[in-house]
C-alpha atoms as a PDB file:
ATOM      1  CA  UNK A   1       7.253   6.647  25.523  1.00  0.00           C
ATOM      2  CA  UNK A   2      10.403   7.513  27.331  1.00  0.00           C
ATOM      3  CA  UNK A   3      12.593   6.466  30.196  1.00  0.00           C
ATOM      4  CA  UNK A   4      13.626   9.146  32.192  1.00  0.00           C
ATOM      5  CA  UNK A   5      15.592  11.884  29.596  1.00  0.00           C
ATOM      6  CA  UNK A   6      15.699   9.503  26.907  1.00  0.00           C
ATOM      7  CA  UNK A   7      14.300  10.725  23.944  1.00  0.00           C
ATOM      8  CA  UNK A   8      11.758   8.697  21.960  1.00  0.00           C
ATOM      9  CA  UNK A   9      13.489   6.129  19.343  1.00  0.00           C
ATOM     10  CA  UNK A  10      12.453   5.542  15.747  1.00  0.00           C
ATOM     11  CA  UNK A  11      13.435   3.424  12.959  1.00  0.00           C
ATOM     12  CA  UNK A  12      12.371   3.257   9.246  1.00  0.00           C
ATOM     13  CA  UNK A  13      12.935  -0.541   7.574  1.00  0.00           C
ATOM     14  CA  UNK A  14      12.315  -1.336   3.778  1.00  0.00           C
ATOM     15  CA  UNK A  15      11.526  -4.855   2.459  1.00  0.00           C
ATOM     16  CA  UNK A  16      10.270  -5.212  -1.417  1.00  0.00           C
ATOM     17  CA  UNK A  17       9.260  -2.148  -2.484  1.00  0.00           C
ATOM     18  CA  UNK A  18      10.015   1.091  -4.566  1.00  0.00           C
ATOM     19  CA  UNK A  19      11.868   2.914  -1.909  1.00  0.00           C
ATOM     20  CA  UNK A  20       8.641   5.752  -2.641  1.00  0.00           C
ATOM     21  CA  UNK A  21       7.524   5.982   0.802  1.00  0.00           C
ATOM     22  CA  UNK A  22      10.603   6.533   2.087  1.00  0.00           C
ATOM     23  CA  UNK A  23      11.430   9.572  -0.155  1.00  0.00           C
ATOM     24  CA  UNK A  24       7.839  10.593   0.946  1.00  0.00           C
ATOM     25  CA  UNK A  25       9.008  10.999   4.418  1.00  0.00           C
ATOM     26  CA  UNK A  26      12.026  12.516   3.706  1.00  0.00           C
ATOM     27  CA  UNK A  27      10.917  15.164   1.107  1.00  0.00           C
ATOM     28  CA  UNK A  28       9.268  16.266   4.263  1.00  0.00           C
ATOM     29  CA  UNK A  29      11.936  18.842   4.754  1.00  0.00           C
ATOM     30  CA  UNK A  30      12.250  20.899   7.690  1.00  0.00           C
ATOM     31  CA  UNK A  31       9.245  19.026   9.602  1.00  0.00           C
ATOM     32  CA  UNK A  32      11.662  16.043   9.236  1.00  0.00           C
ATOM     33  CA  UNK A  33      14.401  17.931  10.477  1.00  0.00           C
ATOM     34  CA  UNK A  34      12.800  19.254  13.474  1.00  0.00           C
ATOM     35  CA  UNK A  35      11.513  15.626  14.142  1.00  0.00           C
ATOM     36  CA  UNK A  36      14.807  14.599  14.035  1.00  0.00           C
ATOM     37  CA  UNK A  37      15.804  17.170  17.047  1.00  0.00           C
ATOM     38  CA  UNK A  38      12.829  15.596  19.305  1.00  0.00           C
ATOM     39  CA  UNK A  39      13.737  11.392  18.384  1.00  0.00           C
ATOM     40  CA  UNK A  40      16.659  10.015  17.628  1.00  0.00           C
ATOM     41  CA  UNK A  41      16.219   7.788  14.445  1.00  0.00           C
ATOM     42  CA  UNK A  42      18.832   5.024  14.569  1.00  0.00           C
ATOM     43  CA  UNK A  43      18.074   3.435  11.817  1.00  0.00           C
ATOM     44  CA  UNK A  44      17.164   4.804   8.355  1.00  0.00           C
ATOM     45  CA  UNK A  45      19.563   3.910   5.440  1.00  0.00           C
ATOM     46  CA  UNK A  46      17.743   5.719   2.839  1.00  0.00           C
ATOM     47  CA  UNK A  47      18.158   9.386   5.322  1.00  0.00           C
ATOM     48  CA  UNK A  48      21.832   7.659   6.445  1.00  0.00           C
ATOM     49  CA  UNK A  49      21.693   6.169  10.136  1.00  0.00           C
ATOM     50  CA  UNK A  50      21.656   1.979   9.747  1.00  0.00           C
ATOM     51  CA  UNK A  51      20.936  -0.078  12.874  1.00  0.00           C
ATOM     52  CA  UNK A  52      18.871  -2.185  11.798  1.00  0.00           C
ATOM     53  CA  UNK A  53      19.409  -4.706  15.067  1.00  0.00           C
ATOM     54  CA  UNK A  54      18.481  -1.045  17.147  1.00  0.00           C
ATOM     55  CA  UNK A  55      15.022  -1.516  19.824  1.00  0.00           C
ATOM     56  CA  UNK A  56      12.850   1.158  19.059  1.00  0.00           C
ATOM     57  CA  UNK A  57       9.635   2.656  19.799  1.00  0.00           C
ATOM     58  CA  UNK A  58       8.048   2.616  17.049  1.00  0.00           C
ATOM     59  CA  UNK A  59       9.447   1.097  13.835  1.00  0.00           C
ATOM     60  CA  UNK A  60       8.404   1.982  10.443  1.00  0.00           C
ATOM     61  CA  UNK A  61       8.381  -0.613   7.753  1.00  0.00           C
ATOM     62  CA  UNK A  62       8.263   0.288   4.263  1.00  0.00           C
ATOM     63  CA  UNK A  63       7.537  -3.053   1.548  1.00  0.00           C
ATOM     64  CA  UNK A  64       6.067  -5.928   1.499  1.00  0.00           C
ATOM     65  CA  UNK A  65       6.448 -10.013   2.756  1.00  0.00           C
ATOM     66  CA  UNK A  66       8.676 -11.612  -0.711  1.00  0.00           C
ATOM     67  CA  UNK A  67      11.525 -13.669   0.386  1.00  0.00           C
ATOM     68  CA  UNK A  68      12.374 -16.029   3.615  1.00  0.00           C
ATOM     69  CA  UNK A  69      15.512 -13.515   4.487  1.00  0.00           C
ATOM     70  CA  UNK A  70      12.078 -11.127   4.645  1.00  0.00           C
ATOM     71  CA  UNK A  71       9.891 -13.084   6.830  1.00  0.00           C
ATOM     72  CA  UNK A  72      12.830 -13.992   9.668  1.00  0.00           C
ATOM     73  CA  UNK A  73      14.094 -10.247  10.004  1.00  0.00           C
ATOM     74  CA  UNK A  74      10.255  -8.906  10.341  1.00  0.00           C
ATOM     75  CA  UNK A  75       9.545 -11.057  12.907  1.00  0.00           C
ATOM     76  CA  UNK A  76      13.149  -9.478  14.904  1.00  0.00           C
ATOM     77  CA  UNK A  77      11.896  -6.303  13.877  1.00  0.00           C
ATOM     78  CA  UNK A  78       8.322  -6.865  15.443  1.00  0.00           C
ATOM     79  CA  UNK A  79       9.851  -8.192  18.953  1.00  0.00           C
ATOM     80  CA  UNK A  80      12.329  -4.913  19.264  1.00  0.00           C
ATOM     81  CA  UNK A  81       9.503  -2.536  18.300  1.00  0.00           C
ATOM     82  CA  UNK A  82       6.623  -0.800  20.537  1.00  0.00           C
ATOM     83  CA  UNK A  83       4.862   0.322  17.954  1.00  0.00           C
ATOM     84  CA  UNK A  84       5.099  -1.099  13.948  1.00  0.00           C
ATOM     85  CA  UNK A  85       3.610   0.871  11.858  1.00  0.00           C
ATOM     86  CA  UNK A  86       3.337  -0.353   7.917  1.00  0.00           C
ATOM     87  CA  UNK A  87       4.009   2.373   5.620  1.00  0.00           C
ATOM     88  CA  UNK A  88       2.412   2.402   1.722  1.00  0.00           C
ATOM     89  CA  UNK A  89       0.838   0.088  -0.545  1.00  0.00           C
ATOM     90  CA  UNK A  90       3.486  -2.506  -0.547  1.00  0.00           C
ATOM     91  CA  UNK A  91       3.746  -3.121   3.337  1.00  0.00           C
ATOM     92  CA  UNK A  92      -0.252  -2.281   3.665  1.00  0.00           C
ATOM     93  CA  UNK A  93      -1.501  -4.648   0.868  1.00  0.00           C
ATOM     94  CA  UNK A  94       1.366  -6.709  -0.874  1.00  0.00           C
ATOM     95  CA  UNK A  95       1.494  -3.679  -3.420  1.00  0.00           C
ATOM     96  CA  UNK A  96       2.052  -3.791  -7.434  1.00  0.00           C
ATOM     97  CA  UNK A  97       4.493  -7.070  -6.450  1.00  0.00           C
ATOM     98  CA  UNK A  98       1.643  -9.190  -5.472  1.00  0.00           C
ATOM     99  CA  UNK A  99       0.126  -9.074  -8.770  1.00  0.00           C
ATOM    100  CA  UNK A 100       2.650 -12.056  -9.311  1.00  0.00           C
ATOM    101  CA  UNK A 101       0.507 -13.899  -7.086  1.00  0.00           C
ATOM    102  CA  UNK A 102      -1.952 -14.264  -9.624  1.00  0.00           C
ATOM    103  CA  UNK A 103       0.472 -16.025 -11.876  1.00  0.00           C
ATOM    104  CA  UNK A 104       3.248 -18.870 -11.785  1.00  0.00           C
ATOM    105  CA  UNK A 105       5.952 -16.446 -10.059  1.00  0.00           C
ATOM    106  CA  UNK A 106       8.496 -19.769 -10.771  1.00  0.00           C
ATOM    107  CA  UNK A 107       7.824 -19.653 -14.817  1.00  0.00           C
ATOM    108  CA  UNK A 108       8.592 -16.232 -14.411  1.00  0.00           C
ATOM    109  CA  UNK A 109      12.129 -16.177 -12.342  1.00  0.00           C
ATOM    110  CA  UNK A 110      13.159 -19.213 -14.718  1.00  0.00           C
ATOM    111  CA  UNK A 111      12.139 -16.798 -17.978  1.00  0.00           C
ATOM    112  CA  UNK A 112      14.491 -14.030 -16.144  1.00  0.00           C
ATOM    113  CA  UNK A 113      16.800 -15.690 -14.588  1.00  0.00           C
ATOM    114  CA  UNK A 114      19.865 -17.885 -15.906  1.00  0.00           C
ATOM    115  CA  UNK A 115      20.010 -19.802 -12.402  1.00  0.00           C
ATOM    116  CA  UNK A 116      16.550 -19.254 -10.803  1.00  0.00           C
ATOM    117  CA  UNK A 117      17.573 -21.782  -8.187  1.00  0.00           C
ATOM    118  CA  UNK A 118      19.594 -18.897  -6.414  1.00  0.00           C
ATOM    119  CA  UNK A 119      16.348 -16.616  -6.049  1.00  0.00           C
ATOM    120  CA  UNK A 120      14.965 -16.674  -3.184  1.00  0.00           C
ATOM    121  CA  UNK A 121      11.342 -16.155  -3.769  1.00  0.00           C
ATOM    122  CA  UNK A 122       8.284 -16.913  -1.391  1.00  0.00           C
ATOM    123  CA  UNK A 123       5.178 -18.276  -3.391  1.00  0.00           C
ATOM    124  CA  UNK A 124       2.910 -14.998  -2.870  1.00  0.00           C
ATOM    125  CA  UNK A 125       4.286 -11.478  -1.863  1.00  0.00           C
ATOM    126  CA  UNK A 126       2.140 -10.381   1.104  1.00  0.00           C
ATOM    127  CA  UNK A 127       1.710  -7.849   3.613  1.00  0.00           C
ATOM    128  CA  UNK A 128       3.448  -6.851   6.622  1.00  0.00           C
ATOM    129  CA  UNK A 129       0.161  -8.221   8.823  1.00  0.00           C
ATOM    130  CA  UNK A 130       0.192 -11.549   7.581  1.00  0.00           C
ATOM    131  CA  UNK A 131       3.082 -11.624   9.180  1.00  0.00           C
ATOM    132  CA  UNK A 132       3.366  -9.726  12.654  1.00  0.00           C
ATOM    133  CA  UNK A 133       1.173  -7.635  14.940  1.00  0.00           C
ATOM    134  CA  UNK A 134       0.808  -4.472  12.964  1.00  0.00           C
ATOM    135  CA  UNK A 135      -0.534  -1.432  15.165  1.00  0.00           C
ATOM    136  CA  UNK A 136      -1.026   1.034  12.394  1.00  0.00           C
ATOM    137  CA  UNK A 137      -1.326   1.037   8.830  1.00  0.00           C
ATOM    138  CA  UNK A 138      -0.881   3.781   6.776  1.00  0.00           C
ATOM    139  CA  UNK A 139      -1.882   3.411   2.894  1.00  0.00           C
ATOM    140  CA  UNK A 140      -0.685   5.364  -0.056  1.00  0.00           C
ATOM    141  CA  UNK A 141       1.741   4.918  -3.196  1.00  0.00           C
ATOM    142  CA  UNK A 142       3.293   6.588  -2.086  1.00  0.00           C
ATOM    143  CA  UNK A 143       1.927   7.273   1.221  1.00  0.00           C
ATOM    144  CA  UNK A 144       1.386  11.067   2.694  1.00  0.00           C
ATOM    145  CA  UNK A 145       4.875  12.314   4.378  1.00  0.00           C
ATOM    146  CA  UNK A 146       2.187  14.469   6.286  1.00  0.00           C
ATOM    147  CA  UNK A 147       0.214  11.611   7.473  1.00  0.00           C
ATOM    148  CA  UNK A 148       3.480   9.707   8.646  1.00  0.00           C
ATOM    149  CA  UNK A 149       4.481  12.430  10.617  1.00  0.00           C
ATOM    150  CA  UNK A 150       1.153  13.468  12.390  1.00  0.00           C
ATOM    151  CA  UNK A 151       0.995   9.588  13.021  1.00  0.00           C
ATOM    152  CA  UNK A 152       4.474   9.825  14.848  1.00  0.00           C
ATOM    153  CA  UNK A 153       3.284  12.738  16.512  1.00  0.00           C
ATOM    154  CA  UNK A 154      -0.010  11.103  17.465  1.00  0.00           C
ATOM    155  CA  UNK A 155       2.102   7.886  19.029  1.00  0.00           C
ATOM    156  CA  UNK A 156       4.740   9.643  20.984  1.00  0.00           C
ATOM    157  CA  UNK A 157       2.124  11.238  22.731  1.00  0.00           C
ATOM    158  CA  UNK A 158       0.927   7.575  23.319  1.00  0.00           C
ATOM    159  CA  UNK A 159      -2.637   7.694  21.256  1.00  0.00           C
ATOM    160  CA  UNK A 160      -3.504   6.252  17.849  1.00  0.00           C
ATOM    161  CA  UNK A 161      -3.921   8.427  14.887  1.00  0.00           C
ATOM    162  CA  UNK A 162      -7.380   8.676  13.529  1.00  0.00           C
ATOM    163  CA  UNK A 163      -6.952   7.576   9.936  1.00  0.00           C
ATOM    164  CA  UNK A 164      -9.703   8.761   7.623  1.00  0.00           C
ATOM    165  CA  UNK A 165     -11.025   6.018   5.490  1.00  0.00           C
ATOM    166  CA  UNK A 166     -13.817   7.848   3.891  1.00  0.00           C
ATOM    167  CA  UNK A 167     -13.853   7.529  -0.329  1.00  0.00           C
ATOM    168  CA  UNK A 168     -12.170   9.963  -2.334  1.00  0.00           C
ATOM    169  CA  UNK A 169     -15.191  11.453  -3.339  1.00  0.00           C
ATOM    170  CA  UNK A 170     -15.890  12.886  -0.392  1.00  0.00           C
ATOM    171  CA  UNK A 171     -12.497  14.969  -0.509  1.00  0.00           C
ATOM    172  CA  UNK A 172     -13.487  16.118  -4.215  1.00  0.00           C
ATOM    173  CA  UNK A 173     -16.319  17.658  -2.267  1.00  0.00           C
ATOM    174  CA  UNK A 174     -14.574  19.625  -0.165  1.00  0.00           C
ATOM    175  CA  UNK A 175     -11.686  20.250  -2.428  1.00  0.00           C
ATOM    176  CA  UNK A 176     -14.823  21.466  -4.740  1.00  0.00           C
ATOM    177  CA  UNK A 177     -13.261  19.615  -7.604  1.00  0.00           C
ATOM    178  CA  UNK A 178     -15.876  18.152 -10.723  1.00  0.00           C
ATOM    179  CA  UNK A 179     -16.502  14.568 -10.602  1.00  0.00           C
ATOM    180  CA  UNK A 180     -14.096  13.157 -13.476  1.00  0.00           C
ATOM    181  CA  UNK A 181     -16.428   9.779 -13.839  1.00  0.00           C
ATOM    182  CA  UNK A 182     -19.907  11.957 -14.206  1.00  0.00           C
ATOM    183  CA  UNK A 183     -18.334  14.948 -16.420  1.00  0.00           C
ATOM    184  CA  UNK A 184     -15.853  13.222 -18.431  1.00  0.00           C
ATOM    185  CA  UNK A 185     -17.017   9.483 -18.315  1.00  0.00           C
ATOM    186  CA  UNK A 186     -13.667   8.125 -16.506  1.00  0.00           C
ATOM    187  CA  UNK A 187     -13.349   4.944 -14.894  1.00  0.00           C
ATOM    188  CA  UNK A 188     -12.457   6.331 -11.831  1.00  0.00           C
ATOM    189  CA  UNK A 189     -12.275   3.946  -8.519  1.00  0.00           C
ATOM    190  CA  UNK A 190     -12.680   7.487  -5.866  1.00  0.00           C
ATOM    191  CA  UNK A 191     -16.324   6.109  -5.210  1.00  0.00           C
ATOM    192  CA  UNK A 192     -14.535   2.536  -3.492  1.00  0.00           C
ATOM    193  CA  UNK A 193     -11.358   4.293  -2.509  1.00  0.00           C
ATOM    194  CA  UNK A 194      -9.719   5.856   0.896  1.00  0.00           C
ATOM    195  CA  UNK A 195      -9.232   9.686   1.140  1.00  0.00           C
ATOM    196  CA  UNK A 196      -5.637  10.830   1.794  1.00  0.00           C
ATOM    197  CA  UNK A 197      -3.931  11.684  -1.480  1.00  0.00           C
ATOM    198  CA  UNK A 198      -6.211  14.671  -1.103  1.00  0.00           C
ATOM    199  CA  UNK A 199      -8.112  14.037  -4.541  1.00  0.00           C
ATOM    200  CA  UNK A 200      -4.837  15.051  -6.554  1.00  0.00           C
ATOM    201  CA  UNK A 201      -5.389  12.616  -9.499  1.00  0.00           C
ATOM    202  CA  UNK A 202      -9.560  14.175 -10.201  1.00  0.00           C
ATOM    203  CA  UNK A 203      -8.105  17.643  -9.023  1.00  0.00           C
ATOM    204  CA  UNK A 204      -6.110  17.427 -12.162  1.00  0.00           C
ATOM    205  CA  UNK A 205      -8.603  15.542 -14.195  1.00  0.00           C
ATOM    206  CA  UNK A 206      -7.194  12.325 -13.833  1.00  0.00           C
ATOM    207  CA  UNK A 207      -9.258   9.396 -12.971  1.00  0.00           C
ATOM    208  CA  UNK A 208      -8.552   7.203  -9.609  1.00  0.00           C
ATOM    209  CA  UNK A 209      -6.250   4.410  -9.477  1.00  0.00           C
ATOM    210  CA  UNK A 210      -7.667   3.236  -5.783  1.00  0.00           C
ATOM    211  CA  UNK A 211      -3.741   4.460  -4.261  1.00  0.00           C
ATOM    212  CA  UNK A 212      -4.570   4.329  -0.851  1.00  0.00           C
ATOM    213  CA  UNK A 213      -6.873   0.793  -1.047  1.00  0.00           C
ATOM    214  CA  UNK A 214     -10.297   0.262  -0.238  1.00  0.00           C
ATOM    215  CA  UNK A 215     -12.873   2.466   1.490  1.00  0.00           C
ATOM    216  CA  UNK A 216     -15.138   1.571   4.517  1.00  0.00           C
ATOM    217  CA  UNK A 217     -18.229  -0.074   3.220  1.00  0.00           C
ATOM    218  CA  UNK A 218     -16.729  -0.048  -0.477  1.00  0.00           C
ATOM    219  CA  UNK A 219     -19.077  -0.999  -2.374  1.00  0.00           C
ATOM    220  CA  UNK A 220     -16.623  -2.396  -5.384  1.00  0.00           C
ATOM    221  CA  UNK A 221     -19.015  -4.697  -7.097  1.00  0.00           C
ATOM    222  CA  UNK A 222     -21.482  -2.103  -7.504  1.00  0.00           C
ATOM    223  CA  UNK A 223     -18.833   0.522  -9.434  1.00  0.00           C
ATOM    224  CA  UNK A 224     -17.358  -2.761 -11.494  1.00  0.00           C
ATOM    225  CA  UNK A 225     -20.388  -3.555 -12.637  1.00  0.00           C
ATOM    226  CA  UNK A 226     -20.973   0.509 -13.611  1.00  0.00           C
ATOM    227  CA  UNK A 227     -17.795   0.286 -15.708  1.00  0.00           C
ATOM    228  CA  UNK A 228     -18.826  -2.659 -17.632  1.00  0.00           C
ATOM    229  CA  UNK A 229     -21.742  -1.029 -18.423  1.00  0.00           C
ATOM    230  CA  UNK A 230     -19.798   1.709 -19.770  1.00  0.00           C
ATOM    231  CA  UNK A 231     -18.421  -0.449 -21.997  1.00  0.00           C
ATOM    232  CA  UNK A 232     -14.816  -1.477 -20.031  1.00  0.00           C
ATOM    233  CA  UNK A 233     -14.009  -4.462 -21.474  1.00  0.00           C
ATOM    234  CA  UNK A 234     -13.947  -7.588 -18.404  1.00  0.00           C
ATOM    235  CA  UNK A 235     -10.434  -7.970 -18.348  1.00  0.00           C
ATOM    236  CA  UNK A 236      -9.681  -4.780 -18.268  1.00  0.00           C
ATOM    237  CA  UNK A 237     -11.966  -4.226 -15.149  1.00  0.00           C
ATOM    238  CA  UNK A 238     -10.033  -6.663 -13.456  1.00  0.00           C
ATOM    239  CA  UNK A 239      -6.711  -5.037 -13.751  1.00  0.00           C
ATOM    240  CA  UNK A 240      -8.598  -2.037 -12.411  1.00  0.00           C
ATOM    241  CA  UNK A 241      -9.461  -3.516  -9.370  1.00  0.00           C
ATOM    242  CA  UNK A 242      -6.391  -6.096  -8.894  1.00  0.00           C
ATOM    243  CA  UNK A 243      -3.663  -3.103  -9.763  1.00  0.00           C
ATOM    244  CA  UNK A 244      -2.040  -1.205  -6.630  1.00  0.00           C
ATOM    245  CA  UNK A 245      -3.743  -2.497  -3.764  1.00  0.00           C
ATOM    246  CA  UNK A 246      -4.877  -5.805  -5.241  1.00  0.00           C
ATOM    247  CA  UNK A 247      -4.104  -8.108  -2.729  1.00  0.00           C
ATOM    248  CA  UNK A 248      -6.948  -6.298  -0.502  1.00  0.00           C
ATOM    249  CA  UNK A 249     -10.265  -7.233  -0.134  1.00  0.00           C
ATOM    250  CA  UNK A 250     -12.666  -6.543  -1.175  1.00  0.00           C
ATOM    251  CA  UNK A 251     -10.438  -5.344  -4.288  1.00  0.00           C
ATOM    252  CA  UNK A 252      -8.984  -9.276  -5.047  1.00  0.00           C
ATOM    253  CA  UNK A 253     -12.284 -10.973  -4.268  1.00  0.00           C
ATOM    254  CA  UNK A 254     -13.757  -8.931  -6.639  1.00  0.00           C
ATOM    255  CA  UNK A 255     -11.343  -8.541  -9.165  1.00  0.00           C
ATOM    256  CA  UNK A 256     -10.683 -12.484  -9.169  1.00  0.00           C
ATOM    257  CA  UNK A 257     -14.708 -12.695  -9.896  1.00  0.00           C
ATOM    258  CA  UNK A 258     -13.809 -10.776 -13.351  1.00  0.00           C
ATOM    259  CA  UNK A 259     -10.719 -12.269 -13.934  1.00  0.00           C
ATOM    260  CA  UNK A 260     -13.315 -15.757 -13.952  1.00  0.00           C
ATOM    261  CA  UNK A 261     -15.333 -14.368 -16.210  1.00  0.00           C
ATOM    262  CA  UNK A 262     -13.043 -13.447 -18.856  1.00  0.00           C
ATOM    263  CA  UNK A 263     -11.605 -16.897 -18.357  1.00  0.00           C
ATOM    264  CA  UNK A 264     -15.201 -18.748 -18.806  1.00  0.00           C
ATOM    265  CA  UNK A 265     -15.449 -16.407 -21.799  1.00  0.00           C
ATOM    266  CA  UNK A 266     -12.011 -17.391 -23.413  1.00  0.00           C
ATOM    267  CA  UNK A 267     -13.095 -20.770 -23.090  1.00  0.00           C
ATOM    268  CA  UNK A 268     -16.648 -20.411 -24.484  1.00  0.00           C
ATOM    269  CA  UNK A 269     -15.158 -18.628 -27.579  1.00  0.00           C
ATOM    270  CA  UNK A 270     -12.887 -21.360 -28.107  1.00  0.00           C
ATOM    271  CA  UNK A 271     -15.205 -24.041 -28.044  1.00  0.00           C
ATOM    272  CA  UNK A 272     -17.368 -22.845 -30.324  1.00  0.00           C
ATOM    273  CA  UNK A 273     -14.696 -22.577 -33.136  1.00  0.00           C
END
């Protein structure tokens, strides 16, 4: 990773997005600080250091695909980078943004704006790898400032990461924490959802909001069904499923199959008076 006594070069770049997963890296603390020592990071406005023009060797990006200016400085981004590495929901899956993708995104900048001619807006808001090469994606909203930095630690020393992508209810095993969907009846989405938030939401009795997108073999049209029968209203299993990570599959396939069905029952309803 370096040349001679140059030390490793990072850079952390934000497109649409919350900002989130950049404070999650830098409420790291002293692990940031002591990564800082090893790297030199050349270009992170959010920490202070902006070079955004800077080649790197590996290049975190933070937010998703939602404007032209977006798509041309990714692609200059991609070509200075050894390693890009897509950081949270929003650069991993289009993130709570692309949920205007399911909509007229123009009726809605001409409701907000008194000259929507001067937005620049892209039809869809997409991620990162619809874009570029991506080498690494790391989900979350926000992601884990841990994960970030074992990741960096993992690619300096010129290996992938192993990223777990086992549900959420496997970590509620080992965290030994009760099942909030069979004790307390909530709609949680841990059974079709990746580990990494280390079960905090069911930890505290909270039900799953699918954070860090789907699980390997996720079965999501077996747990929609489940909540229906539980008496979760159609629509409302759709925004479930087409929420934070909506953009991914199987989560959108799925999710647009509800959405459908509310629609053909809309229309049924209004037929018949």
């Amino acid at each position: 990773m370096t040349t001679g006594t140059r030390r490793p070069r990072i850079a952390v770049h934000k497109f649409s997005s919350c900002d989130g997963c950049q404070l999650a890296f830098l409420n790291l603390g002293e692990p940031l600080l002591a990564l800082a020592e090893a790297v030199d990071i050349l270009h992170f406005a959010e920490a202070g250091p902006v070079d955004e023009e800077a080649e790197v060797d590996i290049a975190f990006v933070e937010g998703s695909v939602a404007t032209s200016q977006d798509a041309a400085r990714l692609h200059g981004i991609r070509q200075r980078s050894r390693y890009l590495v897509t950081i949270g929901a929003c650069a991993t899956a289009g993130g709570i943004q692309a949920l205007r993708n399911l909509h007229d995104a123009d009726a809605w900048v001409s409701g907000v704006y008194a000259q929507p001619e001067h937005i620049d807006l892209l039809a869809d808001s997409t991620p990162i790898a619809e874009s570029v090469r991506v080498d690494l994606e790391l989900w979350g909203c926000p992601v884990s400032g841990e994960q970030v930095l074992g990741a960096t630690k993992a690619l300096l020393a010129g290996h992938l990461p192993r990223v777990d992508h086992s549900a959420v209810c496997m970590e509620c095993k080992r965290q030994q924490a009760v099942c909030v969907m069979v004790a307390q009846g909530r709609p949680c989405m841990g059974p079709v959802t990746s580990t990494g938030c280390g079960a905090i939401c069911p930890r505290w009795q909270r039900d799953c909001y699918a954070c860090y997108g789907p699980a390997v073999q996720a079965n999501v049209s077996a747990l929609a069904t489940h909540l229906a029968d539980t008496g979760m209203p159609a629509d409302e299993v759709a925004r479930r499923l087409l929420f934070i990570n909506g953009h991914a599959e199987p989560f959108r396939s799925e999710g647009l199959d509800w959405q459908a069905r509310v629609i053909t029952r809309q229309g049924r309803e209004e037929e018949q008076g």
